[in-house]
C-alpha atoms as a PDB file:
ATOM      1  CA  UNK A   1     103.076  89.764  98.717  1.00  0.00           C
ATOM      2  CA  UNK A   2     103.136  87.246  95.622  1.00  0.00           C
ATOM      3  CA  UNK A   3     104.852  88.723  92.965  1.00  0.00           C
ATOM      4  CA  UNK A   4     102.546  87.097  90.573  1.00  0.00           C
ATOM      5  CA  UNK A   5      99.459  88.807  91.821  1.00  0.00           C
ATOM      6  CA  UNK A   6     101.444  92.134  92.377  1.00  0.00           C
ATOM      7  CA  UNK A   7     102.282  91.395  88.467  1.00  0.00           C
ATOM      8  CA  UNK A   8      98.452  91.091  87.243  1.00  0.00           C
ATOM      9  CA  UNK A   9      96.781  93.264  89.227  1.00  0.00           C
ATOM     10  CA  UNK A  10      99.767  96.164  87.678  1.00  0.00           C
ATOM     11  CA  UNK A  11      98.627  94.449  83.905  1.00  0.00           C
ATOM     12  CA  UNK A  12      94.906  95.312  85.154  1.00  0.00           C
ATOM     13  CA  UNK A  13      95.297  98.893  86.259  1.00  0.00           C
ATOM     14  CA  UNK A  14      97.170  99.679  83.585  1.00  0.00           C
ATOM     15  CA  UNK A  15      94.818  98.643  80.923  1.00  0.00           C
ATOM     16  CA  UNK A  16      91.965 100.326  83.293  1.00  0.00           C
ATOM     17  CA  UNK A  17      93.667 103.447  83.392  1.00  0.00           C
ATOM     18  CA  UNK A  18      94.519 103.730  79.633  1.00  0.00           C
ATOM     19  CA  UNK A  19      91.079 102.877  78.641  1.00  0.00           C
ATOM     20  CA  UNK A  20      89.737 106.010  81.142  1.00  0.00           C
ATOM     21  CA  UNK A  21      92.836 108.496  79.593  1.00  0.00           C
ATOM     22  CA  UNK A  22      91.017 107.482  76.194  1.00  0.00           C
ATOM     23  CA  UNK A  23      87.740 107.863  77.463  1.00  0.00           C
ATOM     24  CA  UNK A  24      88.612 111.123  78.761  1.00  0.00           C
ATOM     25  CA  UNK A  25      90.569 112.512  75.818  1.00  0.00           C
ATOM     26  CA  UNK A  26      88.266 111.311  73.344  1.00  0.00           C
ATOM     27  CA  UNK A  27      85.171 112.321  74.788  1.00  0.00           C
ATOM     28  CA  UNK A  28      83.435 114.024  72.433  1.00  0.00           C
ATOM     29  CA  UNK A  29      83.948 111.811  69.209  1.00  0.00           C
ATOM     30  CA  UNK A  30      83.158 108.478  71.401  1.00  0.00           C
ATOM     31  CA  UNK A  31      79.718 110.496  72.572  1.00  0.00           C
ATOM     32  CA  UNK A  32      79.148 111.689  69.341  1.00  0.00           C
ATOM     33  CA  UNK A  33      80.034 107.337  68.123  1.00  0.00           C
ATOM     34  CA  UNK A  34      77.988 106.178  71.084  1.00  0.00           C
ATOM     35  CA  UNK A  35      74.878 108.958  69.666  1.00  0.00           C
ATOM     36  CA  UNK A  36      74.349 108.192  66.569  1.00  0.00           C
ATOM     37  CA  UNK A  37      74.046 104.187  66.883  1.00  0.00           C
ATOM     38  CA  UNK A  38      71.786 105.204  70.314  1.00  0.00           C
ATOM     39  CA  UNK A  39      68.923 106.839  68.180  1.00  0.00           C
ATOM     40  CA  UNK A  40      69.811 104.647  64.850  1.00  0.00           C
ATOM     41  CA  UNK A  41      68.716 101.759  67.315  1.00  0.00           C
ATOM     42  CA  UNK A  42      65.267 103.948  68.993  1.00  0.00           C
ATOM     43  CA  UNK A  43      64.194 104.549  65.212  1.00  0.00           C
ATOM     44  CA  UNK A  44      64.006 100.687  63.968  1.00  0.00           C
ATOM     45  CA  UNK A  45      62.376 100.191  67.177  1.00  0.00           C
ATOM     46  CA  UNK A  46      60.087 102.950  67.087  1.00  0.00           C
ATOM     47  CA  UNK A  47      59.445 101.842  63.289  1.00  0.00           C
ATOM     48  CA  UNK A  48      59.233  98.037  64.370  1.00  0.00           C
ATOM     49  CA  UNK A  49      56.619  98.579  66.789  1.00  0.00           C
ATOM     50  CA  UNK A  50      54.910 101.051  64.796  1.00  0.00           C
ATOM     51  CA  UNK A  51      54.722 104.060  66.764  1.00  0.00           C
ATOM     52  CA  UNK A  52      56.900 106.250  63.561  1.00  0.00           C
ATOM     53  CA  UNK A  53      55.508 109.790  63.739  1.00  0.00           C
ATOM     54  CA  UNK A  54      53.044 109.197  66.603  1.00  0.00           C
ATOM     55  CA  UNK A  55      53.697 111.430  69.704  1.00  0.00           C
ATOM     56  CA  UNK A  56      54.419 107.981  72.068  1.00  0.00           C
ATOM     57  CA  UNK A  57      57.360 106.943  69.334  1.00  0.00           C
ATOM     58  CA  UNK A  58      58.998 110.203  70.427  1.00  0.00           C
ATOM     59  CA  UNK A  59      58.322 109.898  74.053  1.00  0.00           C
ATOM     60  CA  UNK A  60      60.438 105.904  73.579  1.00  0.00           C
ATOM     61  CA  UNK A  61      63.366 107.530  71.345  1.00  0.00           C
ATOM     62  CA  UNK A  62      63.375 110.311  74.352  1.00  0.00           C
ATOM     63  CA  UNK A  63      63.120 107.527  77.302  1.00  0.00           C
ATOM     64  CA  UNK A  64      66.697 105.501  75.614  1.00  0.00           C
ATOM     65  CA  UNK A  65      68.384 108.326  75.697  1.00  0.00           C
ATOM     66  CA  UNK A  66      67.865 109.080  79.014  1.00  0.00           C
ATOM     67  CA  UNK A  67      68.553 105.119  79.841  1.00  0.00           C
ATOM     68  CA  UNK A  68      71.465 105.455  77.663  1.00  0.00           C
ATOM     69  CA  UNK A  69      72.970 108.074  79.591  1.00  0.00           C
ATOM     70  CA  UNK A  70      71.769 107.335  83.090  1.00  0.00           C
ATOM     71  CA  UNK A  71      73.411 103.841  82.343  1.00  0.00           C
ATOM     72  CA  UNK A  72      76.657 104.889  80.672  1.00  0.00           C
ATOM     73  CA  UNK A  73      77.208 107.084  84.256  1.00  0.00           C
ATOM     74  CA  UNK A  74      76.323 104.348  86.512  1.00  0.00           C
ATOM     75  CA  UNK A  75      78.720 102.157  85.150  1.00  0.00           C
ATOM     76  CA  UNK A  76      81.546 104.668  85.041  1.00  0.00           C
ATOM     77  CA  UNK A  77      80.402 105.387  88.788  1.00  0.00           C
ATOM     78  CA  UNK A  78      80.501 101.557  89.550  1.00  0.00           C
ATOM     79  CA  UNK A  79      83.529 100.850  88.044  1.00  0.00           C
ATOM     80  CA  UNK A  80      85.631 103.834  89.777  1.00  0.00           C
ATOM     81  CA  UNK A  81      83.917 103.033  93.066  1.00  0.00           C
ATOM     82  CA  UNK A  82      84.947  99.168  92.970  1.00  0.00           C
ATOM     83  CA  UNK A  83      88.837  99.732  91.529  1.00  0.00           C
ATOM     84  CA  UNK A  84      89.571 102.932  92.140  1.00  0.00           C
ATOM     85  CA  UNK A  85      87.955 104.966  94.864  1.00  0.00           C
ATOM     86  CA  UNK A  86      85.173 103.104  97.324  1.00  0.00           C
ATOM     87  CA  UNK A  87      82.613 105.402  98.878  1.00  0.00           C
ATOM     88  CA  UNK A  88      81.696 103.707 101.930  1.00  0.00           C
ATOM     89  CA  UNK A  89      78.901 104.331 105.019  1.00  0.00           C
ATOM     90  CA  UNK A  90      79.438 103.368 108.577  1.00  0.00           C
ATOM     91  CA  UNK A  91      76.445 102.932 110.264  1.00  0.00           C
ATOM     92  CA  UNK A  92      77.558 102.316 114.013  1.00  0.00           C
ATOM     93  CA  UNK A  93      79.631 103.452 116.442  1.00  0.00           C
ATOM     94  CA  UNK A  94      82.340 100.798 116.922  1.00  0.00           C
ATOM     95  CA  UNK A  95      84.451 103.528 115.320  1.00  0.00           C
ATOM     96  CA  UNK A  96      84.126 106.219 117.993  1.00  0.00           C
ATOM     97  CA  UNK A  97      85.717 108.433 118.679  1.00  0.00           C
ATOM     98  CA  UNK A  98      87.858 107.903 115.002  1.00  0.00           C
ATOM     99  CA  UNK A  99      84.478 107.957 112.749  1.00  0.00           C
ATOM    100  CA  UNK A 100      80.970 108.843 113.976  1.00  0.00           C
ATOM    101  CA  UNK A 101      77.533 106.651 112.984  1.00  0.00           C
ATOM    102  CA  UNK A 102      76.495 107.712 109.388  1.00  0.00           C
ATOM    103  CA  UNK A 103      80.238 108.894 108.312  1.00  0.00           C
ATOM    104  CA  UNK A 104      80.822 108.659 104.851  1.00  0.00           C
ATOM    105  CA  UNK A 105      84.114 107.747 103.913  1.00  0.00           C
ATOM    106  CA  UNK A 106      86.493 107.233 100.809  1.00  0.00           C
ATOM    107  CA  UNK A 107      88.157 104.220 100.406  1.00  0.00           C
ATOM    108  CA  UNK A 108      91.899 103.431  98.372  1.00  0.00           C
ATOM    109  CA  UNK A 109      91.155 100.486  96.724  1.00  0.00           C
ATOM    110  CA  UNK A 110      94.250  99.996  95.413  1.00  0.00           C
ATOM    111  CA  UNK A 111      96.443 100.047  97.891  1.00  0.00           C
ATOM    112  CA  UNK A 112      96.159  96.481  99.022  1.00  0.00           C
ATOM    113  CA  UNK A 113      96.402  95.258  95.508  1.00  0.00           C
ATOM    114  CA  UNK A 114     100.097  95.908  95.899  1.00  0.00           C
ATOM    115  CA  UNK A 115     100.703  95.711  99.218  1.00  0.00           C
ATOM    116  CA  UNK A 116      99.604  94.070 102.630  1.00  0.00           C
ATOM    117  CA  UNK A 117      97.230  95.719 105.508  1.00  0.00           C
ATOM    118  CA  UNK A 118      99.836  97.054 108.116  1.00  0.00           C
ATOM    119  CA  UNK A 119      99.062  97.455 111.942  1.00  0.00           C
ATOM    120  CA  UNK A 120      96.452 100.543 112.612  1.00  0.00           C
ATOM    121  CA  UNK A 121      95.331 100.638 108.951  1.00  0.00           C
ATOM    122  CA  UNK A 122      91.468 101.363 109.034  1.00  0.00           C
ATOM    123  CA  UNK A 123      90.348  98.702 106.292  1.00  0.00           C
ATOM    124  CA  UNK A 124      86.576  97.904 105.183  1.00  0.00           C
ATOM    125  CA  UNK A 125      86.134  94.539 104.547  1.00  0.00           C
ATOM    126  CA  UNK A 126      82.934  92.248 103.843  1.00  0.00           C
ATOM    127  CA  UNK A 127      82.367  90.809 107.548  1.00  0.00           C
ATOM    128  CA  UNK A 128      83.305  86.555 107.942  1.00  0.00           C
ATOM    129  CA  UNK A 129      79.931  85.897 110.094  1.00  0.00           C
ATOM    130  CA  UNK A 130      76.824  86.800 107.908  1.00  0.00           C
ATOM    131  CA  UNK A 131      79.234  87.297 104.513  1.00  0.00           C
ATOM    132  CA  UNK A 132      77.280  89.878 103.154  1.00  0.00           C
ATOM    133  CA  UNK A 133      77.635  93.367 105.654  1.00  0.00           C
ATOM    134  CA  UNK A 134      80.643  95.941 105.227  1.00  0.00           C
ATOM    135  CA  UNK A 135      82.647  96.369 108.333  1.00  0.00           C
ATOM    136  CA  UNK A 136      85.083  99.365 109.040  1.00  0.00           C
ATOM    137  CA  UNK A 137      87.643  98.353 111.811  1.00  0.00           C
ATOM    138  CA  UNK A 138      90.845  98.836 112.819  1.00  0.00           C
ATOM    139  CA  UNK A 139      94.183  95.990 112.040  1.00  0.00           C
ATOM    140  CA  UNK A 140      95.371  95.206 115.088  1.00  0.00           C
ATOM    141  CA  UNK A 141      97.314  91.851 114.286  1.00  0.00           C
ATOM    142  CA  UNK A 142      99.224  90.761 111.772  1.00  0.00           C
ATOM    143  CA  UNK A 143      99.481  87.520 110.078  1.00  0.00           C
ATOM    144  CA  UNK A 144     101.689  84.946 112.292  1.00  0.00           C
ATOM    145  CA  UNK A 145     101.452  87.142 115.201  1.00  0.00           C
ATOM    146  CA  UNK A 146     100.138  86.030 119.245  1.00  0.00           C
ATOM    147  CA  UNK A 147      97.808  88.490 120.604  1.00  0.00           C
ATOM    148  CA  UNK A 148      95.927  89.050 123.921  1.00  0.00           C
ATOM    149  CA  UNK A 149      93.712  91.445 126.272  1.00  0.00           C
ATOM    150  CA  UNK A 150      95.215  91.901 129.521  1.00  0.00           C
ATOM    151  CA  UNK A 151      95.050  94.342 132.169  1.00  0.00           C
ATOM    152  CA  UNK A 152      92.832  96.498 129.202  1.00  0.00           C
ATOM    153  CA  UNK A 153      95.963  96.088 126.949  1.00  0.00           C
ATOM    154  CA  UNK A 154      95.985  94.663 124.191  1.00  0.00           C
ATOM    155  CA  UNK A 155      99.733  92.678 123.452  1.00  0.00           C
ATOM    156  CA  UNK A 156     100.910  91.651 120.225  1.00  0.00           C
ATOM    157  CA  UNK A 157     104.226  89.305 121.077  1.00  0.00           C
ATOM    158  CA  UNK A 158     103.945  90.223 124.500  1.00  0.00           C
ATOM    159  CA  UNK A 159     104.482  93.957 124.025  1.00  0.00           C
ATOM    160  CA  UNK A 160     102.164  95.962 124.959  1.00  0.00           C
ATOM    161  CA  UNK A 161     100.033  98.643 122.295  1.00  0.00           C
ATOM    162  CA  UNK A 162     100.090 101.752 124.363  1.00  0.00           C
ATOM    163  CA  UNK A 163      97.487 103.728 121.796  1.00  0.00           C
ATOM    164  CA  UNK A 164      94.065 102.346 123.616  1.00  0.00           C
ATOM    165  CA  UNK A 165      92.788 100.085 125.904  1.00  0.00           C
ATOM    166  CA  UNK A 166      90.774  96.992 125.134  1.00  0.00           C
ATOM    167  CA  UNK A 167      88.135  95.329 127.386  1.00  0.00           C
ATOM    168  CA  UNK A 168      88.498  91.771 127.923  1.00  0.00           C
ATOM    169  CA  UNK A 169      85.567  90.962 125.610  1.00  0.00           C
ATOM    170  CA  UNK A 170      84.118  87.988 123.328  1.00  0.00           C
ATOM    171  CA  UNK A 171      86.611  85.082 122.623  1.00  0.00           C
ATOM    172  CA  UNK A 172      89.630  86.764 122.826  1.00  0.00           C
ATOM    173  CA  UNK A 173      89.122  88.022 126.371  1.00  0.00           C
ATOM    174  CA  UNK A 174      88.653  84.787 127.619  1.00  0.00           C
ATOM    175  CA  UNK A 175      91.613  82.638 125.935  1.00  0.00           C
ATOM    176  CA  UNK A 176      95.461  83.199 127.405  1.00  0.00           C
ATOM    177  CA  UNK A 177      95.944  84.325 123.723  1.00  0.00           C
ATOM    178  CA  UNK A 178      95.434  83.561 119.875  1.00  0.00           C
ATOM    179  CA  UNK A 179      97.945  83.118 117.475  1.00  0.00           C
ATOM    180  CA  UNK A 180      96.805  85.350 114.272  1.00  0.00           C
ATOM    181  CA  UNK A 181      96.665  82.326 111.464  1.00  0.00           C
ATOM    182  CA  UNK A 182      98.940  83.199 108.625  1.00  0.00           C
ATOM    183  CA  UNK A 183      99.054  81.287 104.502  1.00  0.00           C
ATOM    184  CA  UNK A 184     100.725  78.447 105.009  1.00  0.00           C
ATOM    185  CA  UNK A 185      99.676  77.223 108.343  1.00  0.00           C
ATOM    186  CA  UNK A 186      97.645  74.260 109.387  1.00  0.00           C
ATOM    187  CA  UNK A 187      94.217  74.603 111.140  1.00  0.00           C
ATOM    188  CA  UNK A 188      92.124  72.013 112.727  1.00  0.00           C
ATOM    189  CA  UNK A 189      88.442  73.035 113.398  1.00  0.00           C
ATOM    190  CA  UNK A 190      87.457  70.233 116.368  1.00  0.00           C
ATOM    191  CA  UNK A 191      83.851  70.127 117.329  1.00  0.00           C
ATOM    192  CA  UNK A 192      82.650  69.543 120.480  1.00  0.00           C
ATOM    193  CA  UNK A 193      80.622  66.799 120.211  1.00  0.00           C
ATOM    194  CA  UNK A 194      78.683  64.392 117.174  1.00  0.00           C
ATOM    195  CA  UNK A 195      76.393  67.291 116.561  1.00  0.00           C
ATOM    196  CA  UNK A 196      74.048  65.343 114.264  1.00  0.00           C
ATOM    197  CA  UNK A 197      71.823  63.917 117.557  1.00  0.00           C
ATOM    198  CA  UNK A 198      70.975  67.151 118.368  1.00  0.00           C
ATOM    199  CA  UNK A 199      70.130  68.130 115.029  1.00  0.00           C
ATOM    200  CA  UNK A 200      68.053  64.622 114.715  1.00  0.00           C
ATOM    201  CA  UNK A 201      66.305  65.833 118.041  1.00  0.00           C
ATOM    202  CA  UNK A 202      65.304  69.318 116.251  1.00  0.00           C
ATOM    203  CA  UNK A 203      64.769  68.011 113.388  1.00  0.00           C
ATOM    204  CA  UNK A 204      67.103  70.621 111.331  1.00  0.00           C
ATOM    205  CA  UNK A 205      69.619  70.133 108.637  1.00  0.00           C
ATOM    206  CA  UNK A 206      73.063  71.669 107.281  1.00  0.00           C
ATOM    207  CA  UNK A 207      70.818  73.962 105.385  1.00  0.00           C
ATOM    208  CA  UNK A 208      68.736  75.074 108.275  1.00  0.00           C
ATOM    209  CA  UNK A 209      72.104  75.342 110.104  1.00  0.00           C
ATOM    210  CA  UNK A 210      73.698  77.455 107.628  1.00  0.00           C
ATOM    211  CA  UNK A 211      71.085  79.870 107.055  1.00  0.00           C
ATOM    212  CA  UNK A 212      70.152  80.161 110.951  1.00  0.00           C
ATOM    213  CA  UNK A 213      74.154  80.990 111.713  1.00  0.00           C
ATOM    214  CA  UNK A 214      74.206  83.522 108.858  1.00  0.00           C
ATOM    215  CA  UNK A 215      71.068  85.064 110.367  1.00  0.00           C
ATOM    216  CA  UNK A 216      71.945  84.940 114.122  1.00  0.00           C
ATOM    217  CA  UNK A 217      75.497  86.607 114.325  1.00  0.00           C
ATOM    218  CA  UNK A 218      77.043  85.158 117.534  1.00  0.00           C
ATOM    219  CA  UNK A 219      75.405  81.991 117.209  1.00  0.00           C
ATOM    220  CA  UNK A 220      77.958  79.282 116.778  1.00  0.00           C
ATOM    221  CA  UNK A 221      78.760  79.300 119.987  1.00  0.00           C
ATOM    222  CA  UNK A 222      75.318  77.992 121.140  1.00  0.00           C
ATOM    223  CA  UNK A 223      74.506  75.685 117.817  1.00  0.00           C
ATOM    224  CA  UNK A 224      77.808  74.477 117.890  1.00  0.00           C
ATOM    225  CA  UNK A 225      78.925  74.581 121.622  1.00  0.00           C
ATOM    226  CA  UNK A 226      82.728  73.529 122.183  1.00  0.00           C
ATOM    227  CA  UNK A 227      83.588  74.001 118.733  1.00  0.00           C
ATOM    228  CA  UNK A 228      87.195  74.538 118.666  1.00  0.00           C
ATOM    229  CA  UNK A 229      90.133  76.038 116.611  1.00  0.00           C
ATOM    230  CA  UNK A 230      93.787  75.401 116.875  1.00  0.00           C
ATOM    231  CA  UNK A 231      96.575  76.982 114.313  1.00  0.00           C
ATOM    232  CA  UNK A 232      99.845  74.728 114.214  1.00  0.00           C
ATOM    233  CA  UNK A 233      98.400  73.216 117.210  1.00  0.00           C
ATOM    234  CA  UNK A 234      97.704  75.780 119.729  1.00  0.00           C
ATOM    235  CA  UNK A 235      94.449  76.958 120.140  1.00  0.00           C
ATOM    236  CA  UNK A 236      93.459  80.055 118.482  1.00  0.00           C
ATOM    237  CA  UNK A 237      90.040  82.452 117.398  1.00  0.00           C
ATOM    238  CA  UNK A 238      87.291  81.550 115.527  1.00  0.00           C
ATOM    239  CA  UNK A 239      87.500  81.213 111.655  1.00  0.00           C
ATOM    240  CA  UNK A 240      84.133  81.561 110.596  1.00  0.00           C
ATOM    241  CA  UNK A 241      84.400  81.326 106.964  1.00  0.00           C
ATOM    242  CA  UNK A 242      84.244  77.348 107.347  1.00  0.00           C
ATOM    243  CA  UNK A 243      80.153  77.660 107.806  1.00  0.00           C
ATOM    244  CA  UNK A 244      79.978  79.439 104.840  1.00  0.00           C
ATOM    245  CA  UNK A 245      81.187  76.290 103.092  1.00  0.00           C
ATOM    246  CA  UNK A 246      78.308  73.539 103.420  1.00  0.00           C
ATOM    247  CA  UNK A 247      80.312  70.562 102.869  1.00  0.00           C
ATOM    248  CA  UNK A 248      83.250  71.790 105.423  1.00  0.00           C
ATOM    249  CA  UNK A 249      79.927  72.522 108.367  1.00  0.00           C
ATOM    250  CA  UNK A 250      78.381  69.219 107.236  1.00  0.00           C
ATOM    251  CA  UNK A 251      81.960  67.681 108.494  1.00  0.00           C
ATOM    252  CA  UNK A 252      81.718  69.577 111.599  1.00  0.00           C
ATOM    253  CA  UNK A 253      78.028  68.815 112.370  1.00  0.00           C
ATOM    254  CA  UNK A 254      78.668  65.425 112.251  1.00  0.00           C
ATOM    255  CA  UNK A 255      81.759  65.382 114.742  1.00  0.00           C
ATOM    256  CA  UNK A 256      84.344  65.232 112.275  1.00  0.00           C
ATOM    257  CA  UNK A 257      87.660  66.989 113.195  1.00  0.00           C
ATOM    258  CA  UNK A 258      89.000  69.705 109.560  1.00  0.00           C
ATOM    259  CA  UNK A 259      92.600  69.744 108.728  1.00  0.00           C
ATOM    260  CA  UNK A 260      93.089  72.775 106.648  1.00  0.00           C
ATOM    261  CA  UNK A 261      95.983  74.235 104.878  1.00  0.00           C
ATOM    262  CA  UNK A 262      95.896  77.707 104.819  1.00  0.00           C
ATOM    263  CA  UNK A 263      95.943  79.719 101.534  1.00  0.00           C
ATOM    264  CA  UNK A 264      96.049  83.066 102.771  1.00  0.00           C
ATOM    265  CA  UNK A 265      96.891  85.495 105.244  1.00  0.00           C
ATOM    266  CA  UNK A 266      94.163  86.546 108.129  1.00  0.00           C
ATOM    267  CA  UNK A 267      94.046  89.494 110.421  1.00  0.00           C
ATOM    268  CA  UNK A 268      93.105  90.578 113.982  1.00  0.00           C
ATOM    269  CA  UNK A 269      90.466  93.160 113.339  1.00  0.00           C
ATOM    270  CA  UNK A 270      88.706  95.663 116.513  1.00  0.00           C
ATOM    271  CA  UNK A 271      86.505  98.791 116.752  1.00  0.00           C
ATOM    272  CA  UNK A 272      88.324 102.048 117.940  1.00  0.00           C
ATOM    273  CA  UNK A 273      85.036 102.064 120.491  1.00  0.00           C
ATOM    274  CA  UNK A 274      86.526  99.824 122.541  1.00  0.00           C
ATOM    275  CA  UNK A 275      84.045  99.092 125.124  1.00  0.00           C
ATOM    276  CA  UNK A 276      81.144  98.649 122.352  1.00  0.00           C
ATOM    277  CA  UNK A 277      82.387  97.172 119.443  1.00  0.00           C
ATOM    278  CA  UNK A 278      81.487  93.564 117.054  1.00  0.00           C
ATOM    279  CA  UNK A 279      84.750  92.792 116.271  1.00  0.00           C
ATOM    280  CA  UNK A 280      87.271  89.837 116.398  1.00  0.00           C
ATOM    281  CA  UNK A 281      87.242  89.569 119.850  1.00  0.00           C
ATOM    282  CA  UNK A 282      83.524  88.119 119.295  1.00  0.00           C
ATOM    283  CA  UNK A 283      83.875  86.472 115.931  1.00  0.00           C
ATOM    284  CA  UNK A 284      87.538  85.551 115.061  1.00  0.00           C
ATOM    285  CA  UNK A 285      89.429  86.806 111.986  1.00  0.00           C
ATOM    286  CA  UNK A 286      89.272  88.282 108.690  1.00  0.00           C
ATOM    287  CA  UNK A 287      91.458  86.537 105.992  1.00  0.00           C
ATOM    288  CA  UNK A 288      92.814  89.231 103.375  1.00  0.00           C
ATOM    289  CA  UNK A 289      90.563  88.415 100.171  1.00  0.00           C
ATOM    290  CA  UNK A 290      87.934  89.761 101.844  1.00  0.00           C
ATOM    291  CA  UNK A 291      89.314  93.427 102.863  1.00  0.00           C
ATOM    292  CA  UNK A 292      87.982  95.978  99.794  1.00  0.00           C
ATOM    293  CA  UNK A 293      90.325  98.559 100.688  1.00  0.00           C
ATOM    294  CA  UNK A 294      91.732 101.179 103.031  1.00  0.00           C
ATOM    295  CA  UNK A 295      89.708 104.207 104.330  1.00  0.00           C
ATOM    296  CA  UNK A 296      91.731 107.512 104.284  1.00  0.00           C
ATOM    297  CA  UNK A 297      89.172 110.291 103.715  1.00  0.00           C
ATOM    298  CA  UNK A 298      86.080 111.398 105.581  1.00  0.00           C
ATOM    299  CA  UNK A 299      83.673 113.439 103.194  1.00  0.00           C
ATOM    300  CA  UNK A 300      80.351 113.582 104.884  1.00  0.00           C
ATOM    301  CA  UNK A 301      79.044 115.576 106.859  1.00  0.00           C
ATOM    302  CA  UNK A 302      80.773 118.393 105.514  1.00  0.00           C
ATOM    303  CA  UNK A 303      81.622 120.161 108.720  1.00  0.00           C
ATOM    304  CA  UNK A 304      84.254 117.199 109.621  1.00  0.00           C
ATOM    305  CA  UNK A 305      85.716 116.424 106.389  1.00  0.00           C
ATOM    306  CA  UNK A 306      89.308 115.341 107.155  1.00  0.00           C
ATOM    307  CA  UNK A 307      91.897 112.988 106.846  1.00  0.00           C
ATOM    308  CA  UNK A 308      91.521 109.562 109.015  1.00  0.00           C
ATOM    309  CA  UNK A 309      93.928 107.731 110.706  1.00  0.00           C
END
């Protein structure tokens, strides 16, 4: 990992933390601080809008405190949830038989500031097709890596992983194998075909395009039939973060091959649920910006609350 980043994000969790230890130690006084300029501020308004001593000017100096506080613990709550400590649902069951539909989990989301996802981590990550969804899978390859489904085995360098078997499904099962793109390498996205007839024909534009992939999961394959991806030259998976950029799927609509250099790592991601699962088998890989962290705890319901590995 670049010891640059490792460097800064150590700078920001130390300044986090110490501002928390103060927050915590000086509780009291801060609350008592935070108080007094919370109802100085409801009594000028109260007196600006000229509700002093009616029963409605109490009811608004009553209604900012409440905001005041409701607000002060929803930002505390954000703030530990996004750098700290991620409380995350998963609402399917590609998980299964790891983590059941409607688990609630924990999430270290700090781990990965310092170090890189490692084979079998279960990360949560915001998904490369629609670019808005949370996914919970399972790393299966690692940056660099060739990987392939045969004989309901999945093989990373040609060895087999003996843990569980994978169904030939999506992409992946059809393809001899992928090579897992790593930062550095060189990827060439090679349509088909001059898609802009067929738009002409629909009468549909990159916008139209855009939004109808983002909506359709699993559609690039029929809007943009043929469209290929190679990594150093040998054909590889899907990497579906170039329709999310209009100018690089206005290229591609029009027939034009992408070179593109790399700037990050990108990982094989699949569902424990073998048989049923959305994962990269269907829609290529995840690249590491957008994994939020690493689930380790179960919390909910109750009567399962465990470690998860």
């Amino acid at each position: 990992m670049d010891k640059n980043k490792i460097i800064l994000n150590g700078i920001f969790y130390l300044i986090i933390t110490i501002i928390f230890i103060i927050l915590f130690i000086k509780e009291k006084s801060i609350g008592e601080w935070v108080r007094i300029r919370r109802d100085a501020f409801a009594d000028r308004l109260v007196t600006r809008l000229g509700f002093d001593g009616f029963p409605f000017g109490t009811f608004i100096k009553k209604a900012i405190a409440v905001l005041e506080s409701l607000g002060t613990a929803v930002i505390l709550v954000l703030i530990i949830q996004h750098v700290y400590l991620g409380n995350f649902v998963v609402p399917t069951g590609s998980m299964i038989p790891t983590i059941e539909p409607k688990d609630r989990l924990f999430g270290n989301m700090v781990v990965y500031k310092f170090s890189k996802p490692e084979r079998e981590d279960i990360v949560v990550f915001k998904e490369p097709i629609q670019n808005k969804v949370l996914y919970t899978k399972r790393v299966m390859g690692l940056p660099g890596e060739k990987v392939a489904i045969k004989d309901h085995h999945l093989y990373v360098n040609d060895e087999m992983i003996k843990e569980r078997e994978y169904l030939a499904m999506g992409a992946l099962g059809a393809a001899d194998y992928w090579i897992v793109p790593k930062k550095g390498d060189t990827v060439e996205v090679i349509p088909g075909s001059d898609y802009k007839e067929v738009m002409r024909e629909r009468n549909i534009d990159v916008d139209k395009v855009q939004k109808y992939l983002l909506k359709n999961p699993g559609a690039v394959e029929q809007l943009l039939p043929d469209l290929k991806f190679t990594v150093n030259g040998v054909p590889t998976g899907m990497i579906l973060d170039v329709i999310h950029n209009k100018k690089y799927l206005k290229d591609i609509l029009a027939g034009q091959k992408l070179t593109l250099k790399l700037d990050e790592d990108y990982y094989l991601t699949l569902g424990d649920n073998t048989a049923n699962s959305f994962d990269s088998r269907m829609w290529g890989f995840v690249k590491e910006s957008r994994i939020r962290g690493k689930a380790f705890v179960r919390f909910w319901p109750l009567n399962r609350i465990s470690l998860i590995k």
